[in-house]
C-alpha atoms as a PDB file:
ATOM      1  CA  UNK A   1     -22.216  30.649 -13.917  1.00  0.00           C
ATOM      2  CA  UNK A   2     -21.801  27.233 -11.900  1.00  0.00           C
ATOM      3  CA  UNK A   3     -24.660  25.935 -10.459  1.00  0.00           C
ATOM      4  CA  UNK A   4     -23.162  25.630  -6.680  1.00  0.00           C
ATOM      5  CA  UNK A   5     -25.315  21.559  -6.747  1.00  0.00           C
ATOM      6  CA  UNK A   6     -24.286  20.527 -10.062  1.00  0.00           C
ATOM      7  CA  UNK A   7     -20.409  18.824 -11.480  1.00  0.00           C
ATOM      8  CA  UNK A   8     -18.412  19.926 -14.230  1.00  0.00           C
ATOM      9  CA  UNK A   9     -16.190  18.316 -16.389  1.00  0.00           C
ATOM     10  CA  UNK A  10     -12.785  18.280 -16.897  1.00  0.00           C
ATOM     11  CA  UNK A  11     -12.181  20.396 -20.445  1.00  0.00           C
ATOM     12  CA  UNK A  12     -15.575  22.527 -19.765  1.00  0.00           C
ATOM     13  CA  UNK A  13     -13.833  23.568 -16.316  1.00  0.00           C
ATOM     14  CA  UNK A  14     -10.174  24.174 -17.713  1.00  0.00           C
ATOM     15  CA  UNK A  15     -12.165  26.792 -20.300  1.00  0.00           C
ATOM     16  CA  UNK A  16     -13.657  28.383 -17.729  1.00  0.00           C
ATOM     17  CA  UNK A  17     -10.582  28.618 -15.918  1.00  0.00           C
ATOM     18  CA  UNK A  18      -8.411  29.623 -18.427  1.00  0.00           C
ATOM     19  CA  UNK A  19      -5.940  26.846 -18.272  1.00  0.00           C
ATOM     20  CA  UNK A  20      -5.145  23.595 -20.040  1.00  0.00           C
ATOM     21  CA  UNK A  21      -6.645  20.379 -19.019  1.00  0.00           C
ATOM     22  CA  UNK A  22      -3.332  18.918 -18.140  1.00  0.00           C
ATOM     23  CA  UNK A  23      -2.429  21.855 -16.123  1.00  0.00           C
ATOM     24  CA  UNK A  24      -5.565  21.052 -13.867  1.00  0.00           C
ATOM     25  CA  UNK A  25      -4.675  18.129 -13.442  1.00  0.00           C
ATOM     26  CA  UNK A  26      -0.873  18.649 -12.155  1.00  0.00           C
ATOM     27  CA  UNK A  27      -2.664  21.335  -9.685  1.00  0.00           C
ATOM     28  CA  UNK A  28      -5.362  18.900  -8.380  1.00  0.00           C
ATOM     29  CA  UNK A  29      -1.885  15.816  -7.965  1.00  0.00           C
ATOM     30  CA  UNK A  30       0.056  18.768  -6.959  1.00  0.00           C
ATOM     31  CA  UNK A  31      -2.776  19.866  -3.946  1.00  0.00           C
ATOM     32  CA  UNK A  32      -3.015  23.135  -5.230  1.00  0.00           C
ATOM     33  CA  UNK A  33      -7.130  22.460  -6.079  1.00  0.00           C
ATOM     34  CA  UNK A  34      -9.739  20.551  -5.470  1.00  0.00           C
ATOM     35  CA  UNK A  35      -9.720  16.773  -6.533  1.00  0.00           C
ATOM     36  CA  UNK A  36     -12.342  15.827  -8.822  1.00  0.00           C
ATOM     37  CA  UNK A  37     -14.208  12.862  -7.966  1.00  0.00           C
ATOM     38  CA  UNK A  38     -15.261   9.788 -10.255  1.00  0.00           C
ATOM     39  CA  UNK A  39     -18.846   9.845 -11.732  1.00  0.00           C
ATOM     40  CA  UNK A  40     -19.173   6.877 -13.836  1.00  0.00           C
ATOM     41  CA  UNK A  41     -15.707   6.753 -14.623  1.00  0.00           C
ATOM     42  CA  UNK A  42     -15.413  10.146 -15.388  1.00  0.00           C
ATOM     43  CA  UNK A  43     -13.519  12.611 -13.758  1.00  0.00           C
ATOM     44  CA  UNK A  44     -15.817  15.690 -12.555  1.00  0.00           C
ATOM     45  CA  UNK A  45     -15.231  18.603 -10.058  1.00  0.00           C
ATOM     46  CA  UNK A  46     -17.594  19.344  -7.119  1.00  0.00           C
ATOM     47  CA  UNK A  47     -19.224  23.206  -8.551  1.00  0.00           C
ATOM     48  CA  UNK A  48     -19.283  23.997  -4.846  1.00  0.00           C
ATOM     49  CA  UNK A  49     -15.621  22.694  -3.933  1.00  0.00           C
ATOM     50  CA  UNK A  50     -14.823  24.851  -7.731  1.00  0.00           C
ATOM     51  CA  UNK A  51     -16.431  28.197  -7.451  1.00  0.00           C
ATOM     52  CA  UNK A  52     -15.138  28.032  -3.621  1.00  0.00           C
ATOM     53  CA  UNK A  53     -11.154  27.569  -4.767  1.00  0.00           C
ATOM     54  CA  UNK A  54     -11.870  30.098  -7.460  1.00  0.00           C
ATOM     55  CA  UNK A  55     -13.335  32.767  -5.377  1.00  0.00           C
ATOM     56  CA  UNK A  56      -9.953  32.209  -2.769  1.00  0.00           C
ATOM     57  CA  UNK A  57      -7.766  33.258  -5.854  1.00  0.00           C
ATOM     58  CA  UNK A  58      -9.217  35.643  -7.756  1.00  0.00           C
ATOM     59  CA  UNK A  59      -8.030  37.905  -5.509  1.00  0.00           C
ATOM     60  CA  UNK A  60      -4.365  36.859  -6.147  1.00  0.00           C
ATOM     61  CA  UNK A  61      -4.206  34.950  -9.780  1.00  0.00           C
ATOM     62  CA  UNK A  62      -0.601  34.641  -9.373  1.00  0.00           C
ATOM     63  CA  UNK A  63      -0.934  31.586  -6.989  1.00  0.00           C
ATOM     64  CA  UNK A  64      -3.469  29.914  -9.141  1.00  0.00           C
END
């Protein structure tokens, strides 16, 4: 449960994806996600970019 206003973090987010943080970040260099965007130097997804991208492949997991 994202709140669709807030940011998430980089590990927190690769949990709740199911993937390894390194893997999210070849997919966000490699176009295939959102970017995160700096907050204080730290690296944190847009919830409403996230839950957006998530709900456009849940249907096909295979393209993730």
């Amino acid at each position: 449960p994202l709140n669709p206003q807030g940011y998430s973090r980089l590990q927190p987010t690769a949990e709740l994806i199911g993937l390894h943080h390194q893997t999210l970040r070849r997919f966000w260099k490699a176009g295939k996600m959102p970017k995160p965007v700096n907050v204080n130097g730290i690296p944190m997804f847009k919830n409403s970019e996230l839950l957006a991208w998530l709900e456009s492949h849940t249907s096909n997991t295979s393209e993730v």
